[in-house]
Protein backbone atom coordinates (compact mmCIF):
# COMPACT_ATOMS: atom_id res chain seq x y z
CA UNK A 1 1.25 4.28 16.48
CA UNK A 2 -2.03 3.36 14.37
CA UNK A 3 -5.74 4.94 16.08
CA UNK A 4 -8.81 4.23 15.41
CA UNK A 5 -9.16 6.58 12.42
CA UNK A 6 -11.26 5.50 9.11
CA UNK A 7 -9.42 6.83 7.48
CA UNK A 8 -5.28 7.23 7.71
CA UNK A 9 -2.13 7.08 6.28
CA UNK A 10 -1.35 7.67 2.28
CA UNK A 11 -4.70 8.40 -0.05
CA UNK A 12 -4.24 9.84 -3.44
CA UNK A 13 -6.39 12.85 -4.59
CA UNK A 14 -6.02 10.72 -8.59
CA UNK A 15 -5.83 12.69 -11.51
CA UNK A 16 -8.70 12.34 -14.18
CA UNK A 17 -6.99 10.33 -17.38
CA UNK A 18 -8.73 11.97 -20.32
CA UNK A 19 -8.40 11.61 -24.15
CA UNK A 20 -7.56 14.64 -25.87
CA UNK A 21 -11.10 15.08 -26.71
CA UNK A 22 -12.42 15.20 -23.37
CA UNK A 23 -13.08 12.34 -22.67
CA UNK A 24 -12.20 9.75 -19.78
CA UNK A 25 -9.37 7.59 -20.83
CA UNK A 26 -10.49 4.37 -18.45
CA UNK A 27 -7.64 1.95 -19.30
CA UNK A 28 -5.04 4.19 -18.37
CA UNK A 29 -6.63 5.54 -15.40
CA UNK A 30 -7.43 1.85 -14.81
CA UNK A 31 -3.66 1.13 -14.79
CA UNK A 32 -2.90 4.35 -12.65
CA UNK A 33 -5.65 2.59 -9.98
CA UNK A 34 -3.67 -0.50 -10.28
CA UNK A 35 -0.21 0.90 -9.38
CA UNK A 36 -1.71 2.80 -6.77
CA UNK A 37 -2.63 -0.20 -5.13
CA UNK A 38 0.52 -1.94 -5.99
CA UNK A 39 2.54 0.49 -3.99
CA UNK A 40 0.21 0.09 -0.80
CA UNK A 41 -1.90 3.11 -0.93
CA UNK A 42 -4.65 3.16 1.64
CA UNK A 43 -6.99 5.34 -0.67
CA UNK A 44 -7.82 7.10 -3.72
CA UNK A 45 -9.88 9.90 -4.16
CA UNK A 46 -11.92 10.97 -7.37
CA UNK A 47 -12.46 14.24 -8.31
CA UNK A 48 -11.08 16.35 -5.96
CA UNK A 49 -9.06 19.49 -6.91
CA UNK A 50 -6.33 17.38 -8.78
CA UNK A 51 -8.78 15.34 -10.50
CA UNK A 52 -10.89 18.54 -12.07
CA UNK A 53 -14.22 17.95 -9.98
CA UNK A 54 -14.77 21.87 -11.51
CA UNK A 55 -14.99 20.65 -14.93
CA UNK A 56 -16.42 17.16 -15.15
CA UNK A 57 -20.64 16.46 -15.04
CA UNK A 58 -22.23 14.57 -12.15
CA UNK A 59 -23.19 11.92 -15.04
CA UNK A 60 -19.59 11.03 -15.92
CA UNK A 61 -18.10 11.34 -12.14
CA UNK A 62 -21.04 8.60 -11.49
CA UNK A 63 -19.96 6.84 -13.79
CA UNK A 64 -15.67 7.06 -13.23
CA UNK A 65 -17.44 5.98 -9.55
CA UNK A 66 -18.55 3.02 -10.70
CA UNK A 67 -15.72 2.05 -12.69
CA UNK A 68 -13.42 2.82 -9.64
CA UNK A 69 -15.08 0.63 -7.57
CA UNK A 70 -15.10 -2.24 -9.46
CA UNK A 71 -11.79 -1.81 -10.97
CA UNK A 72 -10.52 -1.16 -6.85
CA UNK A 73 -12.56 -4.56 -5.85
CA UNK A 74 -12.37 -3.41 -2.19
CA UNK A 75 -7.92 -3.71 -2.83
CA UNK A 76 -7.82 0.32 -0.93
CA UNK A 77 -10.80 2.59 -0.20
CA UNK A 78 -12.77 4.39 -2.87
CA UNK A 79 -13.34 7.79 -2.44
CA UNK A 80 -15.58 10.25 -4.26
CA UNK A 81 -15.59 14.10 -4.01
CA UNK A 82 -19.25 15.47 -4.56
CA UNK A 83 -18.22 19.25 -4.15
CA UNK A 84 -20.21 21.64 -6.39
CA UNK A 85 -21.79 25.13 -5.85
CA UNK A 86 -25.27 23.32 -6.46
CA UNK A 87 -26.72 21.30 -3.77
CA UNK A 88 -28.42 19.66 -5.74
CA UNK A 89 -25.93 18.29 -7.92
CA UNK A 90 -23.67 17.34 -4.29
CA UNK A 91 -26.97 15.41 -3.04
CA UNK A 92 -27.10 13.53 -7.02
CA UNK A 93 -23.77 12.50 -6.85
CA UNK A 94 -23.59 11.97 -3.22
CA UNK A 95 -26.63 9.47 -3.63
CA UNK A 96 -24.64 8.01 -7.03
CA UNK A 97 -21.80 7.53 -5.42
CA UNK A 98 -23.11 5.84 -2.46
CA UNK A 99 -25.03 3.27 -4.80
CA UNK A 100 -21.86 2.38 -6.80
CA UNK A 101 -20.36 1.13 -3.47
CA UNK A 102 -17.70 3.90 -2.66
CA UNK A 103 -16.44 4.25 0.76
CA UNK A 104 -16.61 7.84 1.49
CA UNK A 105 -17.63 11.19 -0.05
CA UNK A 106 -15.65 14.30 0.31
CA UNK A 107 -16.87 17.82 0.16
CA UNK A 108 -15.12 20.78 -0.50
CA UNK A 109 -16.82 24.37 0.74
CA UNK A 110 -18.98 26.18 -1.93
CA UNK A 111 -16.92 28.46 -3.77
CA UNK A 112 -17.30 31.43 -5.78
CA UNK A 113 -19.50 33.71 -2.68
CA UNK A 114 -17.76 32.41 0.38
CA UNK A 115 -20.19 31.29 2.64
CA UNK A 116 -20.31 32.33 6.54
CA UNK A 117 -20.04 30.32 8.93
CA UNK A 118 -23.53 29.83 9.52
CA UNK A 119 -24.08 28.94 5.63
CA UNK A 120 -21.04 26.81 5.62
CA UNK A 121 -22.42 24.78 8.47
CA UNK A 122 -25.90 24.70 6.95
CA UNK A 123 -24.38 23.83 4.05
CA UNK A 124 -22.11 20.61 5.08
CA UNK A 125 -24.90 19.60 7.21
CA UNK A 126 -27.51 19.39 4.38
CA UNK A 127 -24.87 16.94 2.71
CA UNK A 128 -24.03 14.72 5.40
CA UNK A 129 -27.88 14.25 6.08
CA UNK A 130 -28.20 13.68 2.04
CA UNK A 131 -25.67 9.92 2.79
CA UNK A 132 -25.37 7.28 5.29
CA UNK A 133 -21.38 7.28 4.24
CA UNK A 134 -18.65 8.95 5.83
CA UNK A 135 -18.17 12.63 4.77
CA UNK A 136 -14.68 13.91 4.78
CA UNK A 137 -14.82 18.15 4.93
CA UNK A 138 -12.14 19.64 2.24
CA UNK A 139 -10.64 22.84 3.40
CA UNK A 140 -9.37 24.54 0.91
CA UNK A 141 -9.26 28.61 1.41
CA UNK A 142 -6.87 29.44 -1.41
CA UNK A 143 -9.53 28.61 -3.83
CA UNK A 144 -12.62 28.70 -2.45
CA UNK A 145 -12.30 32.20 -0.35
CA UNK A 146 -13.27 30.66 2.92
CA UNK A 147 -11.65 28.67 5.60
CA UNK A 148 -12.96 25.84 8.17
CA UNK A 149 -11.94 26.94 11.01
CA UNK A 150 -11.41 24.64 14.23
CA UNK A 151 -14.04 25.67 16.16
CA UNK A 152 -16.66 24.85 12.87
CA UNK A 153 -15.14 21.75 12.27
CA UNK A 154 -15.43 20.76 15.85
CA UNK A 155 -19.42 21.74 15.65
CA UNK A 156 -19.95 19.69 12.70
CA UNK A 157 -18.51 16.57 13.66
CA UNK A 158 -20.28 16.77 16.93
CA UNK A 159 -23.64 17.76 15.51
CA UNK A 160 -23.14 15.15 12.61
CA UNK A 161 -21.99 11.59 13.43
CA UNK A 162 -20.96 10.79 9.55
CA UNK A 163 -18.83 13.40 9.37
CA UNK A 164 -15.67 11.83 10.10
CA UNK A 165 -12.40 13.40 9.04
CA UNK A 166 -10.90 16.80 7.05
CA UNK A 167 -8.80 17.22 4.33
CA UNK A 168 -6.99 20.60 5.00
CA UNK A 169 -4.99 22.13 2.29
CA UNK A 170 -3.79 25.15 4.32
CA UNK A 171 0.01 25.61 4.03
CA UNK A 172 0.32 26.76 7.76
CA UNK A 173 0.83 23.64 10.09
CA UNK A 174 -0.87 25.76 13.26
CA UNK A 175 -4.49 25.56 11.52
CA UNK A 176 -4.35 22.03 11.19
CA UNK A 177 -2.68 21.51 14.55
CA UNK A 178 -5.99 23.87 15.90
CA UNK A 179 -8.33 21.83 13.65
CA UNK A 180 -6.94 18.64 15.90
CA UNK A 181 -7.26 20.09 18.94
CA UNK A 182 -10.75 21.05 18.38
CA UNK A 183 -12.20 18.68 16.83
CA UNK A 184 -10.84 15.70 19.26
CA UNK A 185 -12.85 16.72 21.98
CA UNK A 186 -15.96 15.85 20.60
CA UNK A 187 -14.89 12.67 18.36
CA UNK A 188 -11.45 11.31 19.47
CA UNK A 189 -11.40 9.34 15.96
CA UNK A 190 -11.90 11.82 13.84
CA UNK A 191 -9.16 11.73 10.74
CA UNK A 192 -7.10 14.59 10.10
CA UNK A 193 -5.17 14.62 6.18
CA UNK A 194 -3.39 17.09 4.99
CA UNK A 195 -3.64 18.64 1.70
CA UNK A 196 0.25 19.38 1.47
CA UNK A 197 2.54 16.43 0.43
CA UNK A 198 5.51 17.09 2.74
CA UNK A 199 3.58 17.86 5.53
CA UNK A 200 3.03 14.03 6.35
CA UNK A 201 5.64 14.58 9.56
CA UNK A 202 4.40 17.83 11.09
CA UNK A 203 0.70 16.18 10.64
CA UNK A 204 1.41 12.74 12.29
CA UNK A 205 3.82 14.76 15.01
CA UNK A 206 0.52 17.20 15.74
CA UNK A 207 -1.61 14.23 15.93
CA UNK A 208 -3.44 13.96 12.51
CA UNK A 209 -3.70 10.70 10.53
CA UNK A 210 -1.69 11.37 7.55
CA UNK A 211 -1.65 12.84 3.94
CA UNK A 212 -4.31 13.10 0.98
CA UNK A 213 -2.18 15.14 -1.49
CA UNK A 214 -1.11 15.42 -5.11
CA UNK A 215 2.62 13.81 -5.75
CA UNK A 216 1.13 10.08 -4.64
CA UNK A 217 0.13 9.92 -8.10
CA UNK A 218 3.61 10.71 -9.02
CA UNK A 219 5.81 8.44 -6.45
CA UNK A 220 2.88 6.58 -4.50
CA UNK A 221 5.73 4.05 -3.17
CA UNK A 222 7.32 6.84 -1.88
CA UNK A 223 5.20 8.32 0.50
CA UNK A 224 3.97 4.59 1.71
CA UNK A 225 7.59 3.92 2.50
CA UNK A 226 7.51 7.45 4.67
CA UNK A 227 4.24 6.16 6.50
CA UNK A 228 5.21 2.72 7.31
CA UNK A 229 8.76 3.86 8.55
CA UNK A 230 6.42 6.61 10.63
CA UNK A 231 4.55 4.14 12.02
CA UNK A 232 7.58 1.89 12.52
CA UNK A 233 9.71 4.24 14.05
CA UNK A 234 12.00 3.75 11.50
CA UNK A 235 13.82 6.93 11.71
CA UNK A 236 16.70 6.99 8.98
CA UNK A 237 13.98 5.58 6.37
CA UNK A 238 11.36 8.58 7.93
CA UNK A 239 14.10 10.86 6.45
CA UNK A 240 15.15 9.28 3.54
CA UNK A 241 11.51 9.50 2.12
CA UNK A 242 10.72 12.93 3.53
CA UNK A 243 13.79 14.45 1.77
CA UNK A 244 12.77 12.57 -1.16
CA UNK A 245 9.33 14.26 -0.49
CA UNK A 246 10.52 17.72 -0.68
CA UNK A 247 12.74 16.96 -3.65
CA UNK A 248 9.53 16.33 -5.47
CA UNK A 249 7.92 19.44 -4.34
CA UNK A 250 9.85 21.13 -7.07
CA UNK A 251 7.38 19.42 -9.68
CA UNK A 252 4.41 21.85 -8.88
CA UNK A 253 6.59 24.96 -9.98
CA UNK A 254 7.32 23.23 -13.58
CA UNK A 255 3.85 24.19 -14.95
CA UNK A 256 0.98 27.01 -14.92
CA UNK A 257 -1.44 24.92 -13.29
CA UNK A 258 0.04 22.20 -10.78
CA UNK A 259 -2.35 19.65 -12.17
CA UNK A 260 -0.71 19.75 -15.39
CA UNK A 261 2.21 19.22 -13.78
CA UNK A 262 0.94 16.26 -11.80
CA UNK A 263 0.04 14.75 -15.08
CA UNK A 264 3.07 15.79 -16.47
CA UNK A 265 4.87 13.51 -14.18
CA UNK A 266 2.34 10.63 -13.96
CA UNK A 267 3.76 10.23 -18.25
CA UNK A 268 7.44 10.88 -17.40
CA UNK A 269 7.21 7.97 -14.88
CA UNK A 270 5.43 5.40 -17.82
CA UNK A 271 2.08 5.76 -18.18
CA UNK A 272 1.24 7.23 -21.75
CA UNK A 273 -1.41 9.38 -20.88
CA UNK A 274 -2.30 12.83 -22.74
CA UNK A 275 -1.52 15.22 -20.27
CA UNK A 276 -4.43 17.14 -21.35
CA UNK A 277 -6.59 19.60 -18.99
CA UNK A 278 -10.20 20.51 -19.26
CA UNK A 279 -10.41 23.52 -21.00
CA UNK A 280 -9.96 26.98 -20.18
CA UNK A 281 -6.82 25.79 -18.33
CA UNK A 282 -3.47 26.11 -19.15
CA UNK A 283 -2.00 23.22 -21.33
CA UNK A 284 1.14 21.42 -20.29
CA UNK A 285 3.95 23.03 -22.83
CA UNK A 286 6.66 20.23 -24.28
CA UNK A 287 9.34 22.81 -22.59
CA UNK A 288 7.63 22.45 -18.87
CA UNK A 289 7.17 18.21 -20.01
CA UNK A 290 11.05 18.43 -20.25
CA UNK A 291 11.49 20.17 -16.96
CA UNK A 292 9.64 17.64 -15.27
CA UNK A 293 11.33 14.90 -17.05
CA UNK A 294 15.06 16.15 -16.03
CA UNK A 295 13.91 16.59 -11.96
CA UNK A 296 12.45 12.65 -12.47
CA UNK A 297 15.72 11.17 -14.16
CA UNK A 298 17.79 12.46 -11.05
């Protein structure tokens, strides 16, 4: 049931490891990388919502870049998320990035003044044209005020061969199905993630290529087992992880901000990180750290 996709199957959006001063704890998030690829994750992306690409300078995400890459050493694919509301700073990193060895950038849309569609296209275009590596498009309307649609999609993976797949964090199935059906007429390989964790099924079922979404930092293993009984046909173990799946889904209610949470739950599973988020964002409480810990123990 595999295509010819670059990129499909399980890819983690990692959280950012931090010391409670801010700065990048690298031999935790070094172990994090590690267990990632111990439980046969295909990818991991840096800084993308999860991993506070809002909050953190172009100089230190080149940097976490090239640690990531070496620290990977080619064991799953390295992916970097450039998005920023300066162009300039996308076409920095983007260029960073690509000479620290990582296999793909991702871009979410500007934020802040949603762009039209005619921006928005100008926009993605600009940074696929700033990289020979393959560009993933991050859809993400709840917070950045505009959505991809299918039809824009479709015209910027035919007008721009490196753009190769979309992330799309829209919690309706029908856009991504839409976004498929589009955007397969002019590249038949193009890679379709979702942003939602237990819409892995519905995704493969409407023809995408798989999952890049938050609680594979939590339960990586889990959502491998769920893509290798997919592609096996494995139908009792398909269920057993998707229930699994949505059991987990709980998680992202335990806190104010979900990536608090995610870190939250990266600590109650054995890694000693400080759950720490950049500031002005809301701190994990030791109540909510309890909460998480209780739905984990069952």
């Amino acid at each position: 049931m595999t295509s010819n996709a670059m990129f499909e199957g399980v890819f983690c959006p990692s959280i950012t490891i931090m010391n409670a001063d801010g700065t990048i704890d690298y031999d935790n998030w070094g172990k994090h990388l590690d267990h990632l690829v111990d439980a046969g994750v295909d990818g991991v992306l840096l800084f993308g919502s999860i991993g506070e690409f809002y909050a953190i300078d172009v100089k230190t995400k080149a940097e976490a870049a090239r640690f990531a890459v070496s620290k990977v050493a080619g064991r799953m694919k390295v992916l970097v998320g450039v998005g920023d509301t300066n162009l300039d700073n996308v076409k920095a990193l983007a260029a960073e990035s690509e000479a620290a060895g990582v296999d793909a950038l991702l871009a979410v849309s500007p934020y802040y003044f949603g762009p039209s569609p005619d921006c928005a296209k100008r926009y993605f275009s600009a940074v696929a044209k700033a990289t020979t590596l393959p560009v993933i498009l991050y859809n993400f309307p709840a917070r950045t005020g505009n959505d991809l649609t299918p039809e824009l999609v479709a015209e910027l993976a035919g007008e721009n061969p490196n753009i190769v797949g979309i992330k799309d964090t829209v919690d309706t199935i029908s856009h991504t199905r839409k976004v498929i059906a589009a955007v397969r007429k002019v590249n038949p390989s193009f890679s379709v993630l979702s942003g939602f964790d237990e819409y892995y099924i519905v995704n493969r079922i409407s023809g995408g290529n798989g999952v890049l979404s938050g609680l594979t930092n939590v339960e990586p293993e889990t959502f491998v087992k769920l893509h290798r009984a997919w592609e096996a046909g494995d139908h009792a173990a398909v269920v057993e992880a998707a229930e699994r799946v949505s059991y987990l889904m709980r998680l992202y209610d335990t806190a104010d901000l979900f990536i608090s949470a995610i870190k939250g739950a990266v600590k109650a599973k054995g890694l000693p990180i400080d759950t720490s988020v950049h500031e002005p964002a809301v701190q994990l409480t030791d109540e909510q750290y309890r909460t998480i810990r209780a739905i984990l123990d069952k």
